[in-house]
N, C-alpha and C. Protein backbone atom coordinates (compact mmCIF):
# COMPACT_ATOMS: atom_id res chain seq x y z
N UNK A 1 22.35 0.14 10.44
CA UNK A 1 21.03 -0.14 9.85
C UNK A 1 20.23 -1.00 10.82
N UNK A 2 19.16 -0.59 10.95
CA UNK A 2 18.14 -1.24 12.05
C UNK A 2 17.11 -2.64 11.16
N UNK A 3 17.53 -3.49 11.01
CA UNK A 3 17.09 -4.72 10.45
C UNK A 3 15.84 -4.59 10.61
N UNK A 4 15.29 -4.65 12.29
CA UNK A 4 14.12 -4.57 12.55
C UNK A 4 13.03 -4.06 12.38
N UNK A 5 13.59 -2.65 12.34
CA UNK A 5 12.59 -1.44 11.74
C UNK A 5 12.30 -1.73 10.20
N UNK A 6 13.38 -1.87 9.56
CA UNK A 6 13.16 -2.22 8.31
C UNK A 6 12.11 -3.11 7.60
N UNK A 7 12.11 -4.11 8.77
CA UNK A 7 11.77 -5.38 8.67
C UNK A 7 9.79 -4.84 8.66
N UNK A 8 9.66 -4.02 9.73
CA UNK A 8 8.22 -3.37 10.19
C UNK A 8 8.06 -2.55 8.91
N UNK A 9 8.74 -0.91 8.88
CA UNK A 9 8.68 -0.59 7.68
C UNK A 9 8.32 -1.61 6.19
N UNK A 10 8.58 -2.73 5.80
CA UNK A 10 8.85 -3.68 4.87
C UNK A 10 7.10 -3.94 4.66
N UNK A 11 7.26 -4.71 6.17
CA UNK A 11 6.02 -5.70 6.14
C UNK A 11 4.49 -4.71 6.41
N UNK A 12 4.92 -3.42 7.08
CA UNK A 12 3.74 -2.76 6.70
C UNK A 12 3.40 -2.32 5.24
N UNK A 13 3.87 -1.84 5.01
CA UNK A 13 3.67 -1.22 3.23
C UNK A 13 3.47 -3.02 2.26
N UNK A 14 3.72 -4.10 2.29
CA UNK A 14 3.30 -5.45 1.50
C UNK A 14 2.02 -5.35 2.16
N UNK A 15 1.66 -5.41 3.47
CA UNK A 15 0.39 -5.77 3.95
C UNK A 15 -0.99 -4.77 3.11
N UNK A 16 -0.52 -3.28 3.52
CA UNK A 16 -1.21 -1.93 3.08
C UNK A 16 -1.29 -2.09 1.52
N UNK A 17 -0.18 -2.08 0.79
CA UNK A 17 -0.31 -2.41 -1.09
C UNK A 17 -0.83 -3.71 -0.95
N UNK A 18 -0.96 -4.97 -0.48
CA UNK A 18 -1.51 -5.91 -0.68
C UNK A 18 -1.42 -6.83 -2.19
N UNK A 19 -0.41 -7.00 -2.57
CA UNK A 19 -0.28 -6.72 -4.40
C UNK A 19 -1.01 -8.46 -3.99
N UNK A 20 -0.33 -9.08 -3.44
CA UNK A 20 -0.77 -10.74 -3.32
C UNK A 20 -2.31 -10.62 -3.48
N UNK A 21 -2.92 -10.17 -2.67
CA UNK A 21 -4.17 -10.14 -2.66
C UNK A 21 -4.84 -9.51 -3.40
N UNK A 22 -4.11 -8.32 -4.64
CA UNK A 22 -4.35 -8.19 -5.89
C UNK A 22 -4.69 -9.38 -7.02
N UNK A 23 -3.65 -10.30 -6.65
CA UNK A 23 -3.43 -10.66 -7.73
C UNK A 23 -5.14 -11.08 -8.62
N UNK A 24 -5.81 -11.25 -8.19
CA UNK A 24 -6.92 -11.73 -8.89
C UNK A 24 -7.59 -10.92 -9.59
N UNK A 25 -7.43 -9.28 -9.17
CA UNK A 25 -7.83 -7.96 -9.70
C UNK A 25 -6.98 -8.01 -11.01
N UNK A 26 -5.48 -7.86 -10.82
CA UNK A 26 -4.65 -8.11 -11.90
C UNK A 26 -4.56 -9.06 -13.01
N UNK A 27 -5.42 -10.46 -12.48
CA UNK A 27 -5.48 -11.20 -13.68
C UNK A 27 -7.14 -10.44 -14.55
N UNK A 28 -7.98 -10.12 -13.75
CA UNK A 28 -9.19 -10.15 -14.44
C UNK A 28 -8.97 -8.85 -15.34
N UNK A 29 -8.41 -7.89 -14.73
CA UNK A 29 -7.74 -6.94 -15.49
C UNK A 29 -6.82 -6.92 -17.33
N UNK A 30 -6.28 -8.32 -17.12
CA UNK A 30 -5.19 -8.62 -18.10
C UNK A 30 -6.22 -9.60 -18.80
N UNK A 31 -7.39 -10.71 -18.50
CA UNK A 31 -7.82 -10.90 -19.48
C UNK A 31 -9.38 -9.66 -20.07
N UNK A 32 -9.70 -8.47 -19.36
CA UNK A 32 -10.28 -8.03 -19.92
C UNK A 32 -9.62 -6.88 -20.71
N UNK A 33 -8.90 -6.27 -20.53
CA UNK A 33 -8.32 -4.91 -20.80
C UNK A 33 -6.64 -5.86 -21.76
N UNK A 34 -6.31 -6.83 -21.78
CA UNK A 34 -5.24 -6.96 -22.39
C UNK A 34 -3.91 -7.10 -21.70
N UNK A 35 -2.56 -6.90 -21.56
CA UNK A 35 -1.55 -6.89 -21.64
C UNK A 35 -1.50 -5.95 -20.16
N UNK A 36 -0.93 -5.98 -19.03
CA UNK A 36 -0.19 -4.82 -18.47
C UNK A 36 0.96 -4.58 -18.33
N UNK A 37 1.60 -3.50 -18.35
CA UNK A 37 2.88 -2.85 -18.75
C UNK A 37 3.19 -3.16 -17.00
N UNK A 38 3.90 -3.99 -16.94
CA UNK A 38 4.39 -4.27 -15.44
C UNK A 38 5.82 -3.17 -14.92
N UNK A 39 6.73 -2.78 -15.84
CA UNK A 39 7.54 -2.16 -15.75
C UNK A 39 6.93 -0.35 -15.53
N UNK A 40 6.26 0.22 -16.40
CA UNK A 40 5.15 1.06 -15.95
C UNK A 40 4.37 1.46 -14.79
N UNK A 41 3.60 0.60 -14.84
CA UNK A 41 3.05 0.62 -13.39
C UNK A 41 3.80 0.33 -12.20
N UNK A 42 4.72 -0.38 -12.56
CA UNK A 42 5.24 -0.06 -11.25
C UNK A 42 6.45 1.06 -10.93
N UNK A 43 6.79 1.61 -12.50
CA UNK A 43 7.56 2.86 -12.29
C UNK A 43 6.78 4.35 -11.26
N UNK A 44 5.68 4.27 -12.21
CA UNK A 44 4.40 4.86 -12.13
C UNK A 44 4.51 5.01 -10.36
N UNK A 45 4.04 3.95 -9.89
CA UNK A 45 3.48 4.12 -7.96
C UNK A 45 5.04 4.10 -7.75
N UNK A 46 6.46 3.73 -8.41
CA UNK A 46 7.26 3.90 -7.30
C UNK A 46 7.56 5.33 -7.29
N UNK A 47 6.89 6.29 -8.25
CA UNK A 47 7.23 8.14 -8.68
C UNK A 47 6.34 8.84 -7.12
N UNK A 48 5.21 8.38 -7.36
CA UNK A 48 4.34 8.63 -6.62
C UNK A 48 4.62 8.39 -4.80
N UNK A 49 4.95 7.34 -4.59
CA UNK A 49 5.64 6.58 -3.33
C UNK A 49 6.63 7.73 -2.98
N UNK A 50 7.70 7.79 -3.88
CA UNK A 50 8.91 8.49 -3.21
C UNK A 50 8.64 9.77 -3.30
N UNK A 51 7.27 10.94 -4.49
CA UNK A 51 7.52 11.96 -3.76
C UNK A 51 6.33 12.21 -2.81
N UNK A 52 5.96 11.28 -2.56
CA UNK A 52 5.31 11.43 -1.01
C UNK A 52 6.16 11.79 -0.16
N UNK A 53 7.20 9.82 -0.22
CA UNK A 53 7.76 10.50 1.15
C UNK A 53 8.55 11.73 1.22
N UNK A 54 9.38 12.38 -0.02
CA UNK A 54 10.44 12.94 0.21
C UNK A 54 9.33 14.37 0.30
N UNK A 55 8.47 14.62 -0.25
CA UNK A 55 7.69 16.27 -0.54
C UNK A 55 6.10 16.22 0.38
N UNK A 56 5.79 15.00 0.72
CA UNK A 56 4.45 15.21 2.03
C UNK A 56 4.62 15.88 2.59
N UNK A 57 5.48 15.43 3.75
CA UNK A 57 5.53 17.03 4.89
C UNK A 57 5.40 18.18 4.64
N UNK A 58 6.22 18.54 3.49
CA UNK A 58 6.03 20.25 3.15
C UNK A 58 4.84 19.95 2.36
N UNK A 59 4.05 19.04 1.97
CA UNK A 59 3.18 19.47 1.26
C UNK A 59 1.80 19.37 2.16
N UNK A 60 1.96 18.80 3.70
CA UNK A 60 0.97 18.79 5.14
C UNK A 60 1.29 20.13 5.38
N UNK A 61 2.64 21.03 5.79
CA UNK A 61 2.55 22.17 6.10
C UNK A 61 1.99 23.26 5.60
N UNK A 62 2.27 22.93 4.28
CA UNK A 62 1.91 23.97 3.03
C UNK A 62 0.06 24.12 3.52
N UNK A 63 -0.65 23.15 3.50
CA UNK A 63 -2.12 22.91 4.17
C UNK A 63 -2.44 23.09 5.63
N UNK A 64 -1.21 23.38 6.43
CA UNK A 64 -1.55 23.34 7.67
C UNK A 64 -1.77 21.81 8.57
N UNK A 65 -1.26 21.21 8.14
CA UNK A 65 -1.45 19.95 8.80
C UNK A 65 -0.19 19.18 9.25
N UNK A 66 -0.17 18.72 11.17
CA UNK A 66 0.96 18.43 11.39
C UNK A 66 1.19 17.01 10.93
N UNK A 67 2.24 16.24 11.19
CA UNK A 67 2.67 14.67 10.96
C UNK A 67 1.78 14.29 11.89
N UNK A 68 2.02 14.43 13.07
CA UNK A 68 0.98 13.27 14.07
C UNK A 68 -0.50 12.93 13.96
N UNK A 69 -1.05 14.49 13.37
CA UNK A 69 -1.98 14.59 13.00
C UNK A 69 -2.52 13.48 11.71
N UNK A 70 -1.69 14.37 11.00
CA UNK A 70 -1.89 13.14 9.30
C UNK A 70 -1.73 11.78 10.05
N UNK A 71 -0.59 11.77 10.86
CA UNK A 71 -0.27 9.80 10.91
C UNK A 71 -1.47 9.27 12.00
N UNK A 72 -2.36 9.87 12.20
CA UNK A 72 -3.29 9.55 13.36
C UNK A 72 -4.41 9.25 12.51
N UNK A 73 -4.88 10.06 11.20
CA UNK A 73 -5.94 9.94 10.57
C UNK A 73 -5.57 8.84 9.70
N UNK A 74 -4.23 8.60 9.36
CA UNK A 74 -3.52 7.41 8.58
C UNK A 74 -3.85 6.02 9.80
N UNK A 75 -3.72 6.31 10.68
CA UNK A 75 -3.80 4.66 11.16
C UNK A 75 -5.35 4.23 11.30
N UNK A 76 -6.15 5.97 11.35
CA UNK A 76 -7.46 5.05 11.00
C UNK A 76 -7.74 4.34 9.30
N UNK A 77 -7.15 5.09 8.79
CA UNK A 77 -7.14 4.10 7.45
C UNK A 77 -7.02 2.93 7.38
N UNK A 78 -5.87 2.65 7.72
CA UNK A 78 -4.79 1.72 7.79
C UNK A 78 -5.79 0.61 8.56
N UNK A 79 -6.90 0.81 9.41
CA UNK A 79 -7.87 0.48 10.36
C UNK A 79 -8.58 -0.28 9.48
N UNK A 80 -9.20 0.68 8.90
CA UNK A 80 -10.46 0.12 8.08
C UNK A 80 -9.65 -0.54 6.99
N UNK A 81 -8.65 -0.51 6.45
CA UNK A 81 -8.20 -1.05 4.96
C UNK A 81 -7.98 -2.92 5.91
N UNK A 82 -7.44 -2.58 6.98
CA UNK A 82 -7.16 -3.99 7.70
C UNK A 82 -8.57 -4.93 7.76
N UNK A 83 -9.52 -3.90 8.36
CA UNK A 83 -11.33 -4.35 8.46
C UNK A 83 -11.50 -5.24 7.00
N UNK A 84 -11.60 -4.73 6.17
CA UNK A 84 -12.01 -4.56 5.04
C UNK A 84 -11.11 -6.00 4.40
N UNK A 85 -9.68 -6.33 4.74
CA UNK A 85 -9.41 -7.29 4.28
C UNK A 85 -9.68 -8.74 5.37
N UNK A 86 -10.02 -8.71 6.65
CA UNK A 86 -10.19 -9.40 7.65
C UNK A 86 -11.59 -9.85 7.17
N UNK A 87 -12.46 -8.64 6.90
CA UNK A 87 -14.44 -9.25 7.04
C UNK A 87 -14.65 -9.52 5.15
N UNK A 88 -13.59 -9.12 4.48
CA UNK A 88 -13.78 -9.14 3.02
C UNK A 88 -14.76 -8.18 2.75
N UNK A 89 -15.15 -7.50 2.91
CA UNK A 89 -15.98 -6.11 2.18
C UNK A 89 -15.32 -5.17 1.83
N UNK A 90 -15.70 -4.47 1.09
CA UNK A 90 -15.06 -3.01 0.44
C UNK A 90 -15.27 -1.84 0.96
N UNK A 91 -15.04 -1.40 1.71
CA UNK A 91 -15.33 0.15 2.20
C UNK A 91 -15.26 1.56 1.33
N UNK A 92 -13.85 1.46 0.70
CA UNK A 92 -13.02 1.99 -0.32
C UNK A 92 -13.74 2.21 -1.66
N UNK A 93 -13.47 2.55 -2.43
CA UNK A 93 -14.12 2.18 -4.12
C UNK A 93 -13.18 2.88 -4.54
N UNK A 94 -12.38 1.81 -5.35
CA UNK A 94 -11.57 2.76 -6.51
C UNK A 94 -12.40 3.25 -7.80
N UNK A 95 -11.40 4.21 -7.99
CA UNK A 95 -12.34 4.94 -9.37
C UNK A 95 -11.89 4.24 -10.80
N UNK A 96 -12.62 4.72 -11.85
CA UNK A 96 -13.04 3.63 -12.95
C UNK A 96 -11.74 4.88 -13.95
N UNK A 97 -11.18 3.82 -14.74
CA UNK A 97 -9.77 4.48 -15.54
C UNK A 97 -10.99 4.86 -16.80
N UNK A 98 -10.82 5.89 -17.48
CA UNK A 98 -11.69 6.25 -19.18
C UNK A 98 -10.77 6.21 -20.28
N UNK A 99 -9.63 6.14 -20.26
CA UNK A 99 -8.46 6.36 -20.54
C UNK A 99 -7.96 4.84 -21.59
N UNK A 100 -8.21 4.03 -20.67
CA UNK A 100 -7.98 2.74 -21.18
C UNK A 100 -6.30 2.36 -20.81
N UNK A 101 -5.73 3.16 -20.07
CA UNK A 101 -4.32 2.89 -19.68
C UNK A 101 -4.48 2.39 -18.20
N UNK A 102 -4.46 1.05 -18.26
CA UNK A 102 -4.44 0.44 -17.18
C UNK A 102 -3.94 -0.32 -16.49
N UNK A 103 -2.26 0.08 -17.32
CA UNK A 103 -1.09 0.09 -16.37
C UNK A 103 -0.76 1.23 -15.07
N UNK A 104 -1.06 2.34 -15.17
CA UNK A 104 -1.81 3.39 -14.51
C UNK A 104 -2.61 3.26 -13.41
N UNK A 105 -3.56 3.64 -14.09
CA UNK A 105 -5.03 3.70 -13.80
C UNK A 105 -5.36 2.24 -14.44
N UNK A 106 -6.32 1.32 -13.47
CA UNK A 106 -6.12 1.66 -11.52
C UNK A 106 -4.76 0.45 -11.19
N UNK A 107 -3.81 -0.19 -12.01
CA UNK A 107 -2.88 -0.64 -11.26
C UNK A 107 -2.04 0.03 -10.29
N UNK A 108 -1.27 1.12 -10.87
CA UNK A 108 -0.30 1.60 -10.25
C UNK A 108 -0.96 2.44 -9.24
N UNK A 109 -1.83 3.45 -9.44
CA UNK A 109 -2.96 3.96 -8.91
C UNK A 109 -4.26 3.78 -9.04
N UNK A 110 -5.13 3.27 -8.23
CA UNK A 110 -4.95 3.26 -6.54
C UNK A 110 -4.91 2.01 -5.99
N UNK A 111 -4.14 0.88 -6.70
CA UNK A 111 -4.08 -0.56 -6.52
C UNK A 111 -2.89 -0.40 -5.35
N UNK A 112 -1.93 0.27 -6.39
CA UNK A 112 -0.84 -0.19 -5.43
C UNK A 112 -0.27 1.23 -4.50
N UNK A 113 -0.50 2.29 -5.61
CA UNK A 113 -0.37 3.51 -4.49
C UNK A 113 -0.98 3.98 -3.88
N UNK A 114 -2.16 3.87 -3.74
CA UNK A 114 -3.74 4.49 -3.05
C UNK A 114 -3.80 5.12 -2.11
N UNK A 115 -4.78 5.48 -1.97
CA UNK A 115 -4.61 6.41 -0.58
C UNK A 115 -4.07 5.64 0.62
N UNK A 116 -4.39 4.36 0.92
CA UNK A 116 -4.02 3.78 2.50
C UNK A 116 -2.34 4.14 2.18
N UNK A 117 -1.87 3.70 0.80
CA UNK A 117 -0.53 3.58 0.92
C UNK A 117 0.35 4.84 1.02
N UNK A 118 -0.20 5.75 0.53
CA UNK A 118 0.54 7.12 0.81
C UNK A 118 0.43 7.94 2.23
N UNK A 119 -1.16 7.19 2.71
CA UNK A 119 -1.19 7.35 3.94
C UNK A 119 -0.49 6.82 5.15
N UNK A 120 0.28 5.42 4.68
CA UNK A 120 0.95 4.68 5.63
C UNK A 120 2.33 5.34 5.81
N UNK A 121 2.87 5.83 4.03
CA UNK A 121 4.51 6.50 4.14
C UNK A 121 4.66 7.55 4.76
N UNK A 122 3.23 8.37 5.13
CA UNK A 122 3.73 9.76 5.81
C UNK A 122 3.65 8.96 7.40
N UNK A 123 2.93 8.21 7.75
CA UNK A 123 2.61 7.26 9.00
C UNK A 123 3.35 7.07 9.42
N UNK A 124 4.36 6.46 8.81
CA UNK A 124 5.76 5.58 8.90
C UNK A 124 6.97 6.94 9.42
N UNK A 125 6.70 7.96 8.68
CA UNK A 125 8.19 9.14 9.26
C UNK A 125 7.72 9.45 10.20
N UNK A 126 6.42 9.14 11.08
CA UNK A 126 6.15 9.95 12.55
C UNK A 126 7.10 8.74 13.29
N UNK A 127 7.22 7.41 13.30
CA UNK A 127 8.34 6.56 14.22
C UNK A 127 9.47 5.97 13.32
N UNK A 128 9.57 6.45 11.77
CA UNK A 128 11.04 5.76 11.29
C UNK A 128 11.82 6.80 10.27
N UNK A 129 13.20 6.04 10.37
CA UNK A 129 13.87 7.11 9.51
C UNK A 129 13.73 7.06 8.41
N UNK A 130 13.40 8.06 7.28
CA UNK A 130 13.45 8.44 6.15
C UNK A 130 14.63 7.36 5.37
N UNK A 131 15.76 6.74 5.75
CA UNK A 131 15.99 6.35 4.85
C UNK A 131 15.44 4.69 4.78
N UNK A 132 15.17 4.10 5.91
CA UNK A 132 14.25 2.91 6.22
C UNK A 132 13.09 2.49 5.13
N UNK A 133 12.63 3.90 5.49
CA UNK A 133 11.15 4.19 4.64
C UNK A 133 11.36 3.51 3.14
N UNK A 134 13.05 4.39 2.91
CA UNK A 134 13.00 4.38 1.07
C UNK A 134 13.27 2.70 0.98
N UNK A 135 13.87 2.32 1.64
CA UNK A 135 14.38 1.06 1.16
C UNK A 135 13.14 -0.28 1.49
N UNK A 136 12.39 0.27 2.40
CA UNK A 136 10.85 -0.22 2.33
C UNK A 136 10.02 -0.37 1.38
N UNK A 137 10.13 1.19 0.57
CA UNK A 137 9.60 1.22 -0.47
C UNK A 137 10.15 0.55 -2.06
N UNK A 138 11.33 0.59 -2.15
CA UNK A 138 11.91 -0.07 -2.84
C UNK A 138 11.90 -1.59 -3.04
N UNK A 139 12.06 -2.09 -1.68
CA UNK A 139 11.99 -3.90 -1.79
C UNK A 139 10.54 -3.86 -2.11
N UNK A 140 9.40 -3.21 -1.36
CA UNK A 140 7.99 -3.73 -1.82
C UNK A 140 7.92 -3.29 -3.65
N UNK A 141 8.58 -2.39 -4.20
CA UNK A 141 8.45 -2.40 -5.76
C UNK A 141 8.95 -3.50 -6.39
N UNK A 142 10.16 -3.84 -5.73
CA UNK A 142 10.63 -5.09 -6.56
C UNK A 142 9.57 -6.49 -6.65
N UNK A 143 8.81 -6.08 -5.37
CA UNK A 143 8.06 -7.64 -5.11
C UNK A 143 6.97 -7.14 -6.00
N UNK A 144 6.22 -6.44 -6.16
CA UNK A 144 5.36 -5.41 -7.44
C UNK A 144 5.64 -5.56 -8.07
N UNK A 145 6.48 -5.75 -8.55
CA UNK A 145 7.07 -5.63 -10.15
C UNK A 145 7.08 -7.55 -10.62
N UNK A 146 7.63 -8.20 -9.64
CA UNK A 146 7.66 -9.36 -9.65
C UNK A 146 6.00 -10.32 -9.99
N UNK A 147 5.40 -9.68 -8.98
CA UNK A 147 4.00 -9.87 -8.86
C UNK A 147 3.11 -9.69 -10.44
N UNK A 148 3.54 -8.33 -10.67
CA UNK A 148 2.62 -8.03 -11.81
C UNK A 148 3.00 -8.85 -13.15
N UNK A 149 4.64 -9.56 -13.19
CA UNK A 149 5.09 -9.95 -14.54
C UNK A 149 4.54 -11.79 -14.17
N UNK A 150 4.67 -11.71 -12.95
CA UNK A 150 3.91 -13.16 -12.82
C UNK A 150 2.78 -13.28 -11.87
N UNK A 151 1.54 -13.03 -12.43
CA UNK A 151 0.54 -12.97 -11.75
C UNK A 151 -0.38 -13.78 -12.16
N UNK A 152 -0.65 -14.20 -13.38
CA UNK A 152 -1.12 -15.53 -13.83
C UNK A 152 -0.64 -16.43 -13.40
N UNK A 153 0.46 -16.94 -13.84
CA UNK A 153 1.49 -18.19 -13.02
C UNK A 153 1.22 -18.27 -11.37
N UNK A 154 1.11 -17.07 -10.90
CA UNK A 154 0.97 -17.32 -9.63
C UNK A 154 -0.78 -17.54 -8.87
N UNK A 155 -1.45 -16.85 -9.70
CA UNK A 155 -2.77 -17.41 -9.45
C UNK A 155 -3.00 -18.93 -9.30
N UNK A 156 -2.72 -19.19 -10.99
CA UNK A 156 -2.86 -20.67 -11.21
C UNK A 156 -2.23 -21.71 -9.91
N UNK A 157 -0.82 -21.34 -9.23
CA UNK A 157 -0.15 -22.16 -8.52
C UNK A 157 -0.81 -21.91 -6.62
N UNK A 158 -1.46 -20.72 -6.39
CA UNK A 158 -1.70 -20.55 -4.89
C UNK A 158 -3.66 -20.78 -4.77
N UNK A 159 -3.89 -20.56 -6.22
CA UNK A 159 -5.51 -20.58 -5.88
C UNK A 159 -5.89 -19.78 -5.18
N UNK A 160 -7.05 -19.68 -5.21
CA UNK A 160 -8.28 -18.68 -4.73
C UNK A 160 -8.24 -18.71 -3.18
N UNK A 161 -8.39 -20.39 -2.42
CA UNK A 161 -8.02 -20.57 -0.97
C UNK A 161 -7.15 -19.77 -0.06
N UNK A 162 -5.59 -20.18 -0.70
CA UNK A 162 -4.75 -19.15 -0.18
C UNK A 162 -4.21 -17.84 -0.37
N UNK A 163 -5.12 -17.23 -1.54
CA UNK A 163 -5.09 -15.71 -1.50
C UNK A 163 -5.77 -15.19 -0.35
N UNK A 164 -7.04 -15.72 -0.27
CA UNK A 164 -8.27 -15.54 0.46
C UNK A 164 -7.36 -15.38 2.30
N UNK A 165 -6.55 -16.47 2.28
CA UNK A 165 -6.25 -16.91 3.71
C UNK A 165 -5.30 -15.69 4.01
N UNK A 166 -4.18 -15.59 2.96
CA UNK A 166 -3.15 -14.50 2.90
C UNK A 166 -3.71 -13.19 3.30
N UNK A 167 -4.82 -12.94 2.19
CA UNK A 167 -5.37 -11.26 2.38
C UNK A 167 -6.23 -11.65 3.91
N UNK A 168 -6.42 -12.29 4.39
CA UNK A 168 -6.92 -11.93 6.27
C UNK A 168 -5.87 -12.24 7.14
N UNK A 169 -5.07 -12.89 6.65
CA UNK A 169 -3.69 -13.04 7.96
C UNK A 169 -2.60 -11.41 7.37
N UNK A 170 -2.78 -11.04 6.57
CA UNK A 170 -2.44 -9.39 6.28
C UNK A 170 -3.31 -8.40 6.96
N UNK A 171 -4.93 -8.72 6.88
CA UNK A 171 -5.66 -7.67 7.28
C UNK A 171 -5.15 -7.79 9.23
N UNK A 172 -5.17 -8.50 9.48
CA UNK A 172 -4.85 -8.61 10.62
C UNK A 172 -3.63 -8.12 11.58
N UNK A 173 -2.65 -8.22 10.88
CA UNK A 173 -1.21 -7.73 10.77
C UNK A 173 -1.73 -6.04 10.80
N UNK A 174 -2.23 -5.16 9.78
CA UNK A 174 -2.80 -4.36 9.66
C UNK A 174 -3.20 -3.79 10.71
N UNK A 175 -4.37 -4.34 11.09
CA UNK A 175 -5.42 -4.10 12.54
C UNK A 175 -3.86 -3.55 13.53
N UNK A 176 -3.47 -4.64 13.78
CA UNK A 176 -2.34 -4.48 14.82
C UNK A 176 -1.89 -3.41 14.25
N UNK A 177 -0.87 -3.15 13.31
CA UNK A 177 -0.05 -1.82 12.98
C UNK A 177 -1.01 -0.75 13.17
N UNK A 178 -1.84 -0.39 12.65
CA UNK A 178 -2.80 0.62 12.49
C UNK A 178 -3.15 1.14 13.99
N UNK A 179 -3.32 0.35 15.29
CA UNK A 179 -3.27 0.52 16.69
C UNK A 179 -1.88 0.63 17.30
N UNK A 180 -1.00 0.53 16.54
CA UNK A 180 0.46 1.20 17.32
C UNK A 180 0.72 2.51 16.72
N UNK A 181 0.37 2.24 15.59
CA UNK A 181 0.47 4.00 14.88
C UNK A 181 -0.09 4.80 16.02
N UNK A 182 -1.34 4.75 15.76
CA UNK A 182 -2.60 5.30 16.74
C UNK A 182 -2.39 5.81 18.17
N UNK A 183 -1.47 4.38 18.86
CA UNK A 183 -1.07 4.71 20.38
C UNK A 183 0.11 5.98 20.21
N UNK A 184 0.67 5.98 19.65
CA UNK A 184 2.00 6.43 19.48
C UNK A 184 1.63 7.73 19.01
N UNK A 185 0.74 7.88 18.55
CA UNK A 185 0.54 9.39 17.93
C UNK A 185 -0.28 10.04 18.75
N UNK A 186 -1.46 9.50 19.35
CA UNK A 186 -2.53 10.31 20.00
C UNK A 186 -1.90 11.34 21.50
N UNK A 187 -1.26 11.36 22.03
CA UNK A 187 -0.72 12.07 23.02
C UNK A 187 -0.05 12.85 22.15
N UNK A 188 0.53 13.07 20.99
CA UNK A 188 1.04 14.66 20.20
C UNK A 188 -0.10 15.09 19.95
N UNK A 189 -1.05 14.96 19.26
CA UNK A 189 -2.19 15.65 18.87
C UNK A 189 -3.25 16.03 20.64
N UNK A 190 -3.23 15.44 21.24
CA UNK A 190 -4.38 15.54 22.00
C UNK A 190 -3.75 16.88 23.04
């Protein structure tokens, strides 16, 4: 087992889901909408997560689209999602739940599974192994899951300051990953 990779795998996908830097979405969420089903939502994006990774590829081929390709248009994501938490603006817009299930809609999707993030797991099999990936994906659910059952408690204890500081020393982290993806892929496609 490659610690290291793991370690990259790990810390890209916390940076990309960003749940920390949720958390303030998640509280305003829970006092307007009520209660969230933390076990749910995070069943929810971990369904979604794994059949990315395990059914993307055939589902890029099925469309005609190679990995380097996808993981090249993924690190520009991965680009702007980094921008976006570095300058604090929104580029993105998630869509509005009608439903009223908002353990779902928009926690699980597109909070925590969203496009950057499904875009990062196919990203991730152009330089790591498939089973890296899963166990990437797995520790970041547990910290999701953790996050969402204490996300009040944890507001109250880190404040507004060091979310703020967290989500740009992530966007940054980001920036960087998003330009090794990028290097690493552009000579297959070109």
């Amino acid at each position: 087992m490659d610690f290291n990779a793991l370690l990259t795998v790990f810390l890209t996908l916390f940076a990309v889901i960003d749940i920390v830097g949720s958390i303030p979405i998640i509280v305003d969420l829970r006092e307007k909408r009520g209660e969230i089903q933390s076990s749910k939502a995070t069943l929810f994006a971990g369904i979604l997560m794994l059949s990315f990774l395990f059914f993307g590829d055939a589902f890029l081929r099925m469309i005609g689209i190679d990995l380097q390709s996808f993981a090249l248009a993924g690190s520009i994501v991965i680009f702007i999602i980094g921008i976006e938490m570095v300058l604090g603006v929104n580029i993105f817009k998630a869509g509005k739940d009608e439903t009223g299930n908002h353990s779902i809609m928009p926690i699980a999707f597109p909070l925590i599974a969203g496009a950057g993030t499904l875009t990062t797991i196919l990203s991730l099999k152009a330089d790591f192994d498939t089973l890296i990936i899963f166990l990437g994906i797995i520790l970041n659910l547990m910290i999701v899951y953790a996050v969402l059952k204490l996300s009040k408690f944890l507001q109250l204890k880190m404040g507004p300051n060091t979310l703020e500081i967290l989500r740009r020393i992530f966007g940054v982290l980001l920036l960087a990953i998003a330009i090794k993806i990028f290097k690493a892929n552009v000579n297959f496609v070109v």
